[in-house]
N, C-alpha and C. Protein backbone atom coordinates (compact mmCIF):
# COMPACT_ATOMS: atom_id res chain seq x y z
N UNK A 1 78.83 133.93 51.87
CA UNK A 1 79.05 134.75 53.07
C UNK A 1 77.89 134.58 54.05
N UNK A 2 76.64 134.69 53.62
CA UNK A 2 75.50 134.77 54.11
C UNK A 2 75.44 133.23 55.16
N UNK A 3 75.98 131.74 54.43
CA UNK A 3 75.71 130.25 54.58
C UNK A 3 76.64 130.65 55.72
N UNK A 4 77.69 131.70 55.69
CA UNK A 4 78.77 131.54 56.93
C UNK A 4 78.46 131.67 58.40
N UNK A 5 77.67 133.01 57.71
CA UNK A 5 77.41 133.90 58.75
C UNK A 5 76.58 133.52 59.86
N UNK A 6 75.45 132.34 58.92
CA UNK A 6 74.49 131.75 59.49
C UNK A 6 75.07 130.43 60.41
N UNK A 7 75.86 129.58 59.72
CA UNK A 7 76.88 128.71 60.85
C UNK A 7 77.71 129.45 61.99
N UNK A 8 77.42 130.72 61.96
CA UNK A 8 78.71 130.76 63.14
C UNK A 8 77.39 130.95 64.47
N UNK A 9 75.87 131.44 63.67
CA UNK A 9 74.92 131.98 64.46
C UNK A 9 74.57 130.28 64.96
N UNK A 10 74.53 130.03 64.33
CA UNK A 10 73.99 128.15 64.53
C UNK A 10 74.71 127.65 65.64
N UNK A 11 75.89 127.76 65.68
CA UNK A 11 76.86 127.51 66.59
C UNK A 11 77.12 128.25 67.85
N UNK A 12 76.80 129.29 68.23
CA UNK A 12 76.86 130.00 69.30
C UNK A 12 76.72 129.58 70.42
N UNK A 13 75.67 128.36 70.45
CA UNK A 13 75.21 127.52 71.73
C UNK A 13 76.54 126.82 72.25
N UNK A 14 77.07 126.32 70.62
CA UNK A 14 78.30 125.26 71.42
C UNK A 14 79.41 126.07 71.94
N UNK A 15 79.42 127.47 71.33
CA UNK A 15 80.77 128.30 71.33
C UNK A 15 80.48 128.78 72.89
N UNK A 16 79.34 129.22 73.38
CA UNK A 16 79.03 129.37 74.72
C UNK A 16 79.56 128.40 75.81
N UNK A 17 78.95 127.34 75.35
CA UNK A 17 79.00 126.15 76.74
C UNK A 17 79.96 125.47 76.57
N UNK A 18 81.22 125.63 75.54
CA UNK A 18 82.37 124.78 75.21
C UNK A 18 83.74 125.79 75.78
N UNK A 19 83.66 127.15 75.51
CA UNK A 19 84.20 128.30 75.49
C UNK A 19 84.47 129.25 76.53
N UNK A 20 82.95 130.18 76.64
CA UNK A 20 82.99 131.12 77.48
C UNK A 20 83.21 130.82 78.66
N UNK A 21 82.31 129.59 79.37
CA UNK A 21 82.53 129.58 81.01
C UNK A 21 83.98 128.90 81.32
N UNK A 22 84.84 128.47 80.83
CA UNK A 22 85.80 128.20 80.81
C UNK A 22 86.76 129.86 80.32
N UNK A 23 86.69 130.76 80.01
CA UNK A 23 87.25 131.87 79.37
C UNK A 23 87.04 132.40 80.82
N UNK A 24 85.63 132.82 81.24
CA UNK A 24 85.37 133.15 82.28
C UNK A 24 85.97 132.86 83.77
N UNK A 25 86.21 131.94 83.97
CA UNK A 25 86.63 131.13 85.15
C UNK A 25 88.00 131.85 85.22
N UNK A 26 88.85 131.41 83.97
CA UNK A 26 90.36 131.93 83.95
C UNK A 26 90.46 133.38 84.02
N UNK A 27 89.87 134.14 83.74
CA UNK A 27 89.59 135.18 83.75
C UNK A 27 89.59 135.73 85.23
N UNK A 28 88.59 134.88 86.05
CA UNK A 28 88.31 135.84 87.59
C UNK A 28 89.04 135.17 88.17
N UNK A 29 90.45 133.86 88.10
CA UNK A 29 90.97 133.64 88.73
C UNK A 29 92.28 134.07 88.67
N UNK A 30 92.56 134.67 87.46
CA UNK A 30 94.13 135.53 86.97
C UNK A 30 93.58 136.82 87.46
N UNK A 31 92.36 137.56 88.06
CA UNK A 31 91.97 138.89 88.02
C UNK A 31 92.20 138.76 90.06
N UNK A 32 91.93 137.80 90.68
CA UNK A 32 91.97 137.59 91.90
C UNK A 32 93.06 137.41 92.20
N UNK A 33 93.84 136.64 91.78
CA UNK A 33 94.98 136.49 92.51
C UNK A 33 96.47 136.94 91.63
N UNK A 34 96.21 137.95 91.19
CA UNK A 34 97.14 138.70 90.23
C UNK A 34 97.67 138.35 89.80
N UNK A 35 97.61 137.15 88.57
CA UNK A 35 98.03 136.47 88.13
C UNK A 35 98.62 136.89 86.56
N UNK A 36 99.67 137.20 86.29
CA UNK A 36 99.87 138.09 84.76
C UNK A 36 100.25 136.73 83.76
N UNK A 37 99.31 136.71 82.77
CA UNK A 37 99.55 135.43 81.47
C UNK A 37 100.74 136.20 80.50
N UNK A 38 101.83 135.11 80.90
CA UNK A 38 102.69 135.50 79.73
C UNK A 38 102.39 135.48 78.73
N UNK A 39 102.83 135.61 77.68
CA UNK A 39 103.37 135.43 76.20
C UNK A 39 102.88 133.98 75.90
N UNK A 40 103.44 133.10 76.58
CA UNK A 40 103.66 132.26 75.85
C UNK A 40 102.76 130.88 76.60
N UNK A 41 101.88 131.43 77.49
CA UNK A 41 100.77 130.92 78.40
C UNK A 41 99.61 131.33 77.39
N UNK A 42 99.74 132.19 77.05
CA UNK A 42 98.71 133.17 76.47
C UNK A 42 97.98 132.14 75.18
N UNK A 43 99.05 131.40 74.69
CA UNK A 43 98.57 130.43 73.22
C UNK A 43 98.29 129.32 73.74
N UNK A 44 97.82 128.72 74.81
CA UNK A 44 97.04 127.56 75.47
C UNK A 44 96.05 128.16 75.67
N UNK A 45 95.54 129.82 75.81
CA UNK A 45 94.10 129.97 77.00
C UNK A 45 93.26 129.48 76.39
N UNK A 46 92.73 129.21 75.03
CA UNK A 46 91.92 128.76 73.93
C UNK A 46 91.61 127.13 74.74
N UNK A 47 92.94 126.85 74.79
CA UNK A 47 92.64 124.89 74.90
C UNK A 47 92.52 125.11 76.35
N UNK A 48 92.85 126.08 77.12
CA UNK A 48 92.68 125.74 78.52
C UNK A 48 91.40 126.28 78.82
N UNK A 49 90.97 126.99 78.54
CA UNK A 49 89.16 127.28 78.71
C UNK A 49 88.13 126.20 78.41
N UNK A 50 88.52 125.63 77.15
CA UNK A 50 87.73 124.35 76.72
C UNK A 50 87.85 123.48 77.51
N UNK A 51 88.96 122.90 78.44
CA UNK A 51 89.02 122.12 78.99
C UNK A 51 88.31 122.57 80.61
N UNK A 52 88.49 123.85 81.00
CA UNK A 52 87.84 124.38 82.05
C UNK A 52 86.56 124.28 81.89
N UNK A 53 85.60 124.73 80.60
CA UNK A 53 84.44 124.89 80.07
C UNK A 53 83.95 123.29 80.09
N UNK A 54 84.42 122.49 80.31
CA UNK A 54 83.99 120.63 80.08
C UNK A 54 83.89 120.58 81.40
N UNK A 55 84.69 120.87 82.56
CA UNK A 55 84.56 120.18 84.31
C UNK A 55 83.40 121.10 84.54
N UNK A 56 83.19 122.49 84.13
CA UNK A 56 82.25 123.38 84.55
C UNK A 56 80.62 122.90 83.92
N UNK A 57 80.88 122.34 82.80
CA UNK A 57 79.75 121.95 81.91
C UNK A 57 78.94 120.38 82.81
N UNK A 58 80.36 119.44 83.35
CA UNK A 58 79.79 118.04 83.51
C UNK A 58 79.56 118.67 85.21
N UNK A 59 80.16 119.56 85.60
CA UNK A 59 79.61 119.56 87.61
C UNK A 59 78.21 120.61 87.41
N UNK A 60 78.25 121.81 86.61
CA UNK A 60 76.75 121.73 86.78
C UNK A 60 75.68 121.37 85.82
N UNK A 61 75.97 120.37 84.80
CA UNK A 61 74.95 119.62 84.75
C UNK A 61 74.52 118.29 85.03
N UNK A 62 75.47 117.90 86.24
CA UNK A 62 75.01 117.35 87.63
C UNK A 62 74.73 117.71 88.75
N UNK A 63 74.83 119.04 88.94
CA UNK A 63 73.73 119.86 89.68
C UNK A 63 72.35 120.46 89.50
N UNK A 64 72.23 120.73 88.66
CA UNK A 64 71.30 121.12 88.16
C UNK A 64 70.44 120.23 87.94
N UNK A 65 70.47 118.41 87.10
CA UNK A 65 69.94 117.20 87.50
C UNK A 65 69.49 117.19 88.89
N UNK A 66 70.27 117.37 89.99
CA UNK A 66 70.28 116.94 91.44
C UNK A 66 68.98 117.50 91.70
N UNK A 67 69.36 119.02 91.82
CA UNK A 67 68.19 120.35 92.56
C UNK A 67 67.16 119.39 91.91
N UNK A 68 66.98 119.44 90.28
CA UNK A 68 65.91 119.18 89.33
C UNK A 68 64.60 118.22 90.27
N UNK A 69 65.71 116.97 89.95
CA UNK A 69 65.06 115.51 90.86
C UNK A 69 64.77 115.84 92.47
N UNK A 70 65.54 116.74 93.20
CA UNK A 70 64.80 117.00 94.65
C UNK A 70 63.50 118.18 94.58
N UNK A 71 64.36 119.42 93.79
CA UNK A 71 63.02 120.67 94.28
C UNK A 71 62.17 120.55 93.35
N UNK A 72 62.64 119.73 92.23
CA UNK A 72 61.76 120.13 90.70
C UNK A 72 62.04 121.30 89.81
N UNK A 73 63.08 121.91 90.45
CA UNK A 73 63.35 123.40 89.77
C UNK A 73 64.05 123.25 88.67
N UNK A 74 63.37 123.66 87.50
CA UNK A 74 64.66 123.50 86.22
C UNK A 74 65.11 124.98 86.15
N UNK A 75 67.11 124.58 86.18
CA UNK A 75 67.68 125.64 85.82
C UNK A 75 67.81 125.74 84.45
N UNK A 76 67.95 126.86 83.89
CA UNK A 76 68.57 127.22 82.32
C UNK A 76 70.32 126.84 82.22
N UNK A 77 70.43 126.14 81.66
CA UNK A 77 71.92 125.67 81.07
C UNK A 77 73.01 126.83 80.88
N UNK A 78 72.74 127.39 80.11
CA UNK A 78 74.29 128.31 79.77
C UNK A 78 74.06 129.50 80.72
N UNK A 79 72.84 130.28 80.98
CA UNK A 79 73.13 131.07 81.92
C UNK A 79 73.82 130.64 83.10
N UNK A 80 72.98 129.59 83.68
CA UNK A 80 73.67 128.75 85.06
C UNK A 80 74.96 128.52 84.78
N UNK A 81 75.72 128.66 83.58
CA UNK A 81 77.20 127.65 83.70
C UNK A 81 78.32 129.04 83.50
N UNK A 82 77.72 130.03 83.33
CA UNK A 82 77.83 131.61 83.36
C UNK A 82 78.45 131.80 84.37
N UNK A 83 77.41 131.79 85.05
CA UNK A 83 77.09 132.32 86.39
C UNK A 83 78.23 131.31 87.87
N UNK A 84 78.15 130.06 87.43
CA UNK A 84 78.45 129.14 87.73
C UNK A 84 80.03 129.29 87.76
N UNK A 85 80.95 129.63 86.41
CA UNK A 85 81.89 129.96 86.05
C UNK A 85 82.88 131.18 87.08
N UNK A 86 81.70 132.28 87.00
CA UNK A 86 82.40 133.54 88.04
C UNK A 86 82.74 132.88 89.44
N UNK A 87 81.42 131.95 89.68
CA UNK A 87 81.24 131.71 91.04
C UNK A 87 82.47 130.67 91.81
N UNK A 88 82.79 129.85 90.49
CA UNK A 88 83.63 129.01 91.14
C UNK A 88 84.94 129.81 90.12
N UNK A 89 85.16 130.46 90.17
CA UNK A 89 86.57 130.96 89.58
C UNK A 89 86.82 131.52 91.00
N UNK A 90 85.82 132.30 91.47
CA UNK A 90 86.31 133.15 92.66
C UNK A 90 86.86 132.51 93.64
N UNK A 91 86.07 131.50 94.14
CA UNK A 91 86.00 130.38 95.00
C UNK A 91 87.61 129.59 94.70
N UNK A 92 87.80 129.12 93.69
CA UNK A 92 89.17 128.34 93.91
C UNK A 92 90.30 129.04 94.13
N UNK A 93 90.20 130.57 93.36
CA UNK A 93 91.10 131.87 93.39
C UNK A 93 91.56 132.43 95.10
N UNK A 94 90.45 131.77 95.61
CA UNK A 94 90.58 132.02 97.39
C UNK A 94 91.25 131.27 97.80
N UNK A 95 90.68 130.05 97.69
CA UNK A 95 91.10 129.08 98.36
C UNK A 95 92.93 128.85 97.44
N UNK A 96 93.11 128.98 95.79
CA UNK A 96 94.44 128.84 95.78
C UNK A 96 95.41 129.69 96.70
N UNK A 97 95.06 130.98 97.54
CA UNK A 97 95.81 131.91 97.88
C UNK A 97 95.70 131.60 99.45
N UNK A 98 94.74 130.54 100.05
CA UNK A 98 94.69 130.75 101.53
C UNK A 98 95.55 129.91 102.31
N UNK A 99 95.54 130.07 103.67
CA UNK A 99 96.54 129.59 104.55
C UNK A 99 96.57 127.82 104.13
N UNK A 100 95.03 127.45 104.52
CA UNK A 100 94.74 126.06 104.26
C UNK A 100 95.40 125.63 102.98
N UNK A 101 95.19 126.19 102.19
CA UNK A 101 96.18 125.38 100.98
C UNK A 101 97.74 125.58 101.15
N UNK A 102 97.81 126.38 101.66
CA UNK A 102 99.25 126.42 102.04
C UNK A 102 99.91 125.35 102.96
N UNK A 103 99.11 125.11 103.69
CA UNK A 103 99.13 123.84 105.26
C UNK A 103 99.32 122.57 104.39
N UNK A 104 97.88 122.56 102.98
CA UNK A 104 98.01 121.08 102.78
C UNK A 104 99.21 120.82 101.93
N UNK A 105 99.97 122.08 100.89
CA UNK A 105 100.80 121.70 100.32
C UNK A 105 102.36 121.60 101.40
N UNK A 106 102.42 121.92 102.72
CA UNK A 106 103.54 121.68 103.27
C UNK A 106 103.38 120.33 103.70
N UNK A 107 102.13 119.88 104.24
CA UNK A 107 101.70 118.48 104.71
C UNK A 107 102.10 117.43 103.97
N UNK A 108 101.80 117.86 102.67
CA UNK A 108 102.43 116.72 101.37
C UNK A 108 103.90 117.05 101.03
N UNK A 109 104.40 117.99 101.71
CA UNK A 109 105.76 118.19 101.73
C UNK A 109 106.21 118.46 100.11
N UNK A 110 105.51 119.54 99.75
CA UNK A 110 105.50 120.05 98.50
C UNK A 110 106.14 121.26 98.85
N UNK A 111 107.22 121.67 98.06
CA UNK A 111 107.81 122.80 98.71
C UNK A 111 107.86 123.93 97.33
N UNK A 112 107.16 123.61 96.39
CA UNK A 112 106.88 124.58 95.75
C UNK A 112 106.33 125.65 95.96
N UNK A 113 106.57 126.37 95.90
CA UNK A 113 105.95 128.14 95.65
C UNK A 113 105.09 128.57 94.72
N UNK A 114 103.97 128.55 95.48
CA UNK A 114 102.45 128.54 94.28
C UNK A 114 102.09 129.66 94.07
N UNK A 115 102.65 130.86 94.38
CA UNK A 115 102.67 132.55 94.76
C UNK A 115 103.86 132.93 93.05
N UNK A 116 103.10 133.50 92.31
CA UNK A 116 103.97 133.64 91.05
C UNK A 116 104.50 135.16 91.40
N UNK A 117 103.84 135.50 92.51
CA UNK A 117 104.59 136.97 92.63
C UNK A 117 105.03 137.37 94.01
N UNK A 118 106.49 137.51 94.39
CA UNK A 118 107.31 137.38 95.33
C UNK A 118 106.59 137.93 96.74
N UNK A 119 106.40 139.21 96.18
CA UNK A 119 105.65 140.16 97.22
C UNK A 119 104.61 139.52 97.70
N UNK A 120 103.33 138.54 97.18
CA UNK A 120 102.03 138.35 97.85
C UNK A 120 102.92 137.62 98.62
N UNK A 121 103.43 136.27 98.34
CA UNK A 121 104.01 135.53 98.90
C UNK A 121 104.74 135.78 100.40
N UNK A 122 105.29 136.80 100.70
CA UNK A 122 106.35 137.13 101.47
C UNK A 122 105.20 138.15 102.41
N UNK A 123 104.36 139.46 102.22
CA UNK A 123 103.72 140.21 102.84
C UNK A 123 102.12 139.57 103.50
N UNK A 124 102.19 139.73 104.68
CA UNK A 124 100.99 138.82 105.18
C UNK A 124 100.66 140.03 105.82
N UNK A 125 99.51 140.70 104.74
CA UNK A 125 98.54 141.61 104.78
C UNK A 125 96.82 141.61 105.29
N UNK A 126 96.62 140.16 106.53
CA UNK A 126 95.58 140.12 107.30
C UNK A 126 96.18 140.43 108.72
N UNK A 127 97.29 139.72 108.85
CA UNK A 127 97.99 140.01 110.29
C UNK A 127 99.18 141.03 110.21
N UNK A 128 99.00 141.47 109.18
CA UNK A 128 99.71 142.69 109.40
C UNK A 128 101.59 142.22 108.83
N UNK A 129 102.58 142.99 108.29
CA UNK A 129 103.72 143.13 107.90
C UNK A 129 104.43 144.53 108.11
N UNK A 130 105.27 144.52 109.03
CA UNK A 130 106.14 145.94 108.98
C UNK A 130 107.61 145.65 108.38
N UNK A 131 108.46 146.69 107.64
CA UNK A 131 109.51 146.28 106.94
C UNK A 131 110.18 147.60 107.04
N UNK A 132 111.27 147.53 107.15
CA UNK A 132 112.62 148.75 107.17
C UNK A 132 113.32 148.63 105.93
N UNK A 133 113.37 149.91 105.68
CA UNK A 133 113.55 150.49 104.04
C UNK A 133 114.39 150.73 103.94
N UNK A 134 115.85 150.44 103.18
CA UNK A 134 116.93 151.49 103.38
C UNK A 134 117.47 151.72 101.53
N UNK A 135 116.64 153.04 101.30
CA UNK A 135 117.08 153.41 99.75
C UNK A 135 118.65 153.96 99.23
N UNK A 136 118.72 153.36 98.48
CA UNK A 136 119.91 153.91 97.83
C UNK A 136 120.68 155.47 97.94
N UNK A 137 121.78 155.37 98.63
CA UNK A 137 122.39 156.80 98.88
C UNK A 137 121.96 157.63 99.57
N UNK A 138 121.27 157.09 100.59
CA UNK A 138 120.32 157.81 101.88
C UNK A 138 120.65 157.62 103.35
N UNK A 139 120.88 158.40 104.11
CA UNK A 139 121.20 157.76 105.38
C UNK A 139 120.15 157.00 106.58
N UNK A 140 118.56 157.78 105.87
CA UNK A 140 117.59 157.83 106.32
C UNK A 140 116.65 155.81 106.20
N UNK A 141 116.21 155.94 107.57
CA UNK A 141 115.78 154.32 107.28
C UNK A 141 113.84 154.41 107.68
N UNK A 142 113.49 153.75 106.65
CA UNK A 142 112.12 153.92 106.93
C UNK A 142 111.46 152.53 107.46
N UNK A 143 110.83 152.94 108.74
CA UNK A 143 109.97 152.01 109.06
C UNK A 143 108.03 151.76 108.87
N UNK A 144 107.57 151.20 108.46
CA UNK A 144 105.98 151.25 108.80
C UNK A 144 105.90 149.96 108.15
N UNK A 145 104.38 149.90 107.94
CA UNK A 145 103.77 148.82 107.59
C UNK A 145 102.98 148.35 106.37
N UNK A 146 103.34 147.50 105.63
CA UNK A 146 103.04 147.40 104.19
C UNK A 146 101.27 147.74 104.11
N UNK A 147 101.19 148.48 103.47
CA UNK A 147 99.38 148.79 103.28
C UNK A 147 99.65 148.89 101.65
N UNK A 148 100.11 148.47 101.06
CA UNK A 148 100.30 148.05 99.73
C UNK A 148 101.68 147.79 98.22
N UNK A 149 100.72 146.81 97.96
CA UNK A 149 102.61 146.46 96.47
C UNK A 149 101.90 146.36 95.75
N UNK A 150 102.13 147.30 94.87
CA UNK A 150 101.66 147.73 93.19
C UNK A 150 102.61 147.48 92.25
N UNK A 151 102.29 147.00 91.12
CA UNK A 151 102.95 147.00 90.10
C UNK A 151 102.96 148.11 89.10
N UNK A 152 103.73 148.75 88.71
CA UNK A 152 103.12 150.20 87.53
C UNK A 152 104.74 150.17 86.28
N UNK A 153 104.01 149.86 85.30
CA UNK A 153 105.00 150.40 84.02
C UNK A 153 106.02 149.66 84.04
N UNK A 154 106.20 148.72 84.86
CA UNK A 154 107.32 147.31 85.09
C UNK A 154 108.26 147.79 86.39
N UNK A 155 107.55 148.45 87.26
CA UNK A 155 108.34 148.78 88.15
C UNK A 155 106.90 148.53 89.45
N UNK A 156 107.97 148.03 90.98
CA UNK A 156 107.25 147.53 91.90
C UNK A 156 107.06 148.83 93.10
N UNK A 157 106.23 149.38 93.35
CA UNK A 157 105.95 150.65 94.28
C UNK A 157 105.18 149.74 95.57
N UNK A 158 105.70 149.99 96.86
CA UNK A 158 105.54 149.91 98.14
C UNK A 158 104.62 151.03 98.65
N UNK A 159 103.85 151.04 99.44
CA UNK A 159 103.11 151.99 100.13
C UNK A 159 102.99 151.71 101.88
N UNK A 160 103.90 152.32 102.58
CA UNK A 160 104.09 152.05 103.90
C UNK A 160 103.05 153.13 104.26
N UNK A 161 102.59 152.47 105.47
CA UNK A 161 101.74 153.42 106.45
C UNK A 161 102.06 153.31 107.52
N UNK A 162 101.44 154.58 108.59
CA UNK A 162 102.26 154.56 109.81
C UNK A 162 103.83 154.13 110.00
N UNK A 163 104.56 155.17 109.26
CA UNK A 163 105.59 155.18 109.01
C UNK A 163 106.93 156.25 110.11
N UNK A 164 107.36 155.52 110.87
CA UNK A 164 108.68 156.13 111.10
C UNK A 164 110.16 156.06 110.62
N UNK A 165 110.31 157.29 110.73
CA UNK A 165 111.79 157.77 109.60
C UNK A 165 113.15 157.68 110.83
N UNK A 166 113.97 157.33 110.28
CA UNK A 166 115.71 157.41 111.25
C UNK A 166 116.51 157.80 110.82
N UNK A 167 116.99 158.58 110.61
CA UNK A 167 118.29 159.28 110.45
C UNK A 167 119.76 159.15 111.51
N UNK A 168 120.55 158.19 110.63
CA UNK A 168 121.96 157.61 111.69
C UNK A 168 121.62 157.55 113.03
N UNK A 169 120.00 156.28 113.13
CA UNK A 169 119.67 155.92 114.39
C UNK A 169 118.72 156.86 114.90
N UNK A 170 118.73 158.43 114.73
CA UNK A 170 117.79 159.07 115.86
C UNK A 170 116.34 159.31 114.82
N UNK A 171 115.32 159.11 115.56
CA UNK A 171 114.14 159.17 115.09
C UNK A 171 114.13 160.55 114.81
N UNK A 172 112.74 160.85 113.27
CA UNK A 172 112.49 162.03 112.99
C UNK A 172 111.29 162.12 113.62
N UNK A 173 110.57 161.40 113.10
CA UNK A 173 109.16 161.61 113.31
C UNK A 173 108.61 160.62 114.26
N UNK A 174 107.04 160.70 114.39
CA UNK A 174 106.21 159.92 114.80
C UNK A 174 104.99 159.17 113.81
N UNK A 175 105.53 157.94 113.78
CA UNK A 175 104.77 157.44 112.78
C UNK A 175 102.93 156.85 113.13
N UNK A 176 102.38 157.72 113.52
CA UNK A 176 101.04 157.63 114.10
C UNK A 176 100.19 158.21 113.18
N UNK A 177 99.80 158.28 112.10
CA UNK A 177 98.60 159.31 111.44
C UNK A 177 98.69 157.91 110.31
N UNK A 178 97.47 158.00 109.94
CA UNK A 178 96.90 156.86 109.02
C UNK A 178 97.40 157.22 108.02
N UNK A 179 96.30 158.18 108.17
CA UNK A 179 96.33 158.97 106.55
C UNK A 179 97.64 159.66 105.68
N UNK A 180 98.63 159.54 106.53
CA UNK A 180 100.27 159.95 106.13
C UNK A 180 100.30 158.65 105.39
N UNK A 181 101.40 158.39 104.46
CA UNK A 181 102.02 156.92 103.78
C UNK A 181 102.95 157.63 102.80
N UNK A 182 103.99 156.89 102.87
CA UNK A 182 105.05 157.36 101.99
C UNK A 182 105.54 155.93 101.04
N UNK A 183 106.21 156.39 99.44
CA UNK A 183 105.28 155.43 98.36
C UNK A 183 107.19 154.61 98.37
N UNK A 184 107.42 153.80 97.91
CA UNK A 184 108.88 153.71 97.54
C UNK A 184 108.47 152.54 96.07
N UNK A 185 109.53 152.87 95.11
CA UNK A 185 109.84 152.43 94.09
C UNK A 185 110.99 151.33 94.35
N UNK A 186 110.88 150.23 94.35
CA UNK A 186 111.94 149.03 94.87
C UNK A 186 112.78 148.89 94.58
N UNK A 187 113.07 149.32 92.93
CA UNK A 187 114.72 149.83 92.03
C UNK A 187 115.11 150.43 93.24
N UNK A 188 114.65 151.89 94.10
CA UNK A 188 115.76 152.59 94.55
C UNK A 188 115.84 152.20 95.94
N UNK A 189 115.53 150.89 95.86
CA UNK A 189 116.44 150.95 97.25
C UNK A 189 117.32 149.84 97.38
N UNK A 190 118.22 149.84 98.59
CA UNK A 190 119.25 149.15 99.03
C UNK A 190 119.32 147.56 99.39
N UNK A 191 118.02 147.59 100.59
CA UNK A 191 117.99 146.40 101.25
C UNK A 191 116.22 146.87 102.07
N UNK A 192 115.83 145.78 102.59
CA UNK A 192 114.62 145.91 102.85
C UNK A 192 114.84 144.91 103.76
N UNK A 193 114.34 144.71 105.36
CA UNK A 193 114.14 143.95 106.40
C UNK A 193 112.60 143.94 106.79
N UNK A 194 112.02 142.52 106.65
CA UNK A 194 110.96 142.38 107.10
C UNK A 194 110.78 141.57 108.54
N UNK A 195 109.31 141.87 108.83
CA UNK A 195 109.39 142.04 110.03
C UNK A 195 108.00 141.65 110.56
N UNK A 196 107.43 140.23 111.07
CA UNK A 196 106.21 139.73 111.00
C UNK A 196 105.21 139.84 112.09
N UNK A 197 103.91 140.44 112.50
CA UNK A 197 103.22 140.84 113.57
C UNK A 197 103.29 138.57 114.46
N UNK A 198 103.60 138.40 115.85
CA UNK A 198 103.40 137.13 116.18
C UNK A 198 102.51 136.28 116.14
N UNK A 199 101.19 136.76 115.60
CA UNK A 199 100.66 135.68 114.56
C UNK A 199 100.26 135.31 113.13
N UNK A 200 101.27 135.84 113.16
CA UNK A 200 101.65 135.52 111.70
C UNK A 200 101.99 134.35 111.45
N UNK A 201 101.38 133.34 110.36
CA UNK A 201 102.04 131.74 109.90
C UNK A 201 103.11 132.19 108.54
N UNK A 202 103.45 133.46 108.28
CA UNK A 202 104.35 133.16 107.20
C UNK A 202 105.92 133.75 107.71
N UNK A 203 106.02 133.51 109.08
CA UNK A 203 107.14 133.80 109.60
C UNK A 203 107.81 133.00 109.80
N UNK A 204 106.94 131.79 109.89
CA UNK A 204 107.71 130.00 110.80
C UNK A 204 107.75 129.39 109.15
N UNK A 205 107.83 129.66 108.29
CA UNK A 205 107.61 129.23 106.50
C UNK A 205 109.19 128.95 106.10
């Protein structure tokens, strides 16, 4: 037990720099761009970290060479590939979700849908999204503007702000107060019309 215990301590270096920053990476890039690991994704993360943990291992310890040979500065290895890991998990997690990657995959005339969840995909929440609500068995139609899509308990909740209400066409309210928002659960409703501020790029899509 003891001979075991002592190999797994022996090994920690490799289990670090083969492992974690690769664990890590996947980690802040399924945490950024809400990415949920199925079932059956879930029995690769092992081989897919290792393989993340090897590009992260060979780019910075050719950086770390580089700085070395210009400033003279020696970095520490596994902290740096740590650290290194968060840094570029975040970084590709951006860039997988931004306009520019979106541009280059229409450019290559790739018409896949790299958005695993309908809602990011469809709500363009820098320039703004307004959408008309019409719930199940209601006469009432809600208008405002997406200020959030949550997921809870396997069900999808909307959070409109600055919200105006219609009833068979005539307005109730005035949808002017921030701090008002009314929540909707997506089961109960009917149909939903969206509706894109004009500079918006996911309207011409």
């Amino acid at each position: 037990m003891g001979d075991i215990v002592k190999e797994l301590i022996n090994g920690l270096p490799q289990i670090v720099q083969f492992f974690v920053p690769g664990a890590i990476f996947l980690s802040v890039f399924y945490f950024i761009t809400y990415t949920k690991v199925k079932q059956d994704d879930s029995k690769y993360f092992i081989f897919k970290s290792i393989i993340a943990s090897y590009i992260i291992f060979s780019t910075t310890n050719f950086l770390s060479q580089l700085i070395f040979n210009i400033f003279k500065i020696h970095i520490l290895g596994s902290f740096y590939q740590l650290v290194s890991a968060i840094i570029i998990g975040y970084l590709v997690a951006k860039f997988y979700e931004s306009v520019l990657f979106d541009k280059i995959l229409k450019f290559l005339k790739i018409a896949r849908n790299i958005q695993s969840d309908f809602w990011k995909d469809v709500v363009d929440y820098k320039n703004g999204t307004y959408i008309k609500v019409f719930p199940k068995n209601d006469d009432k139609v809600y208008y405002g503007y997406v200020f959030k899509v949550e997921e809870s308990e396997g069900s999808r909740y909307i959070l409109l702000k600055d919200c105006d209400i219609f009833d068979n066409g005539n307005k109730l309210n005035n949808g002017n107060s921030e701090e008002a928002g009314v929540i909707f659960n997506t089961s109960d409703l009917s149909k939903i019309e969206i509706e894109y501020s004009p500079n918006s790029y996911k309207k011409s899509r």
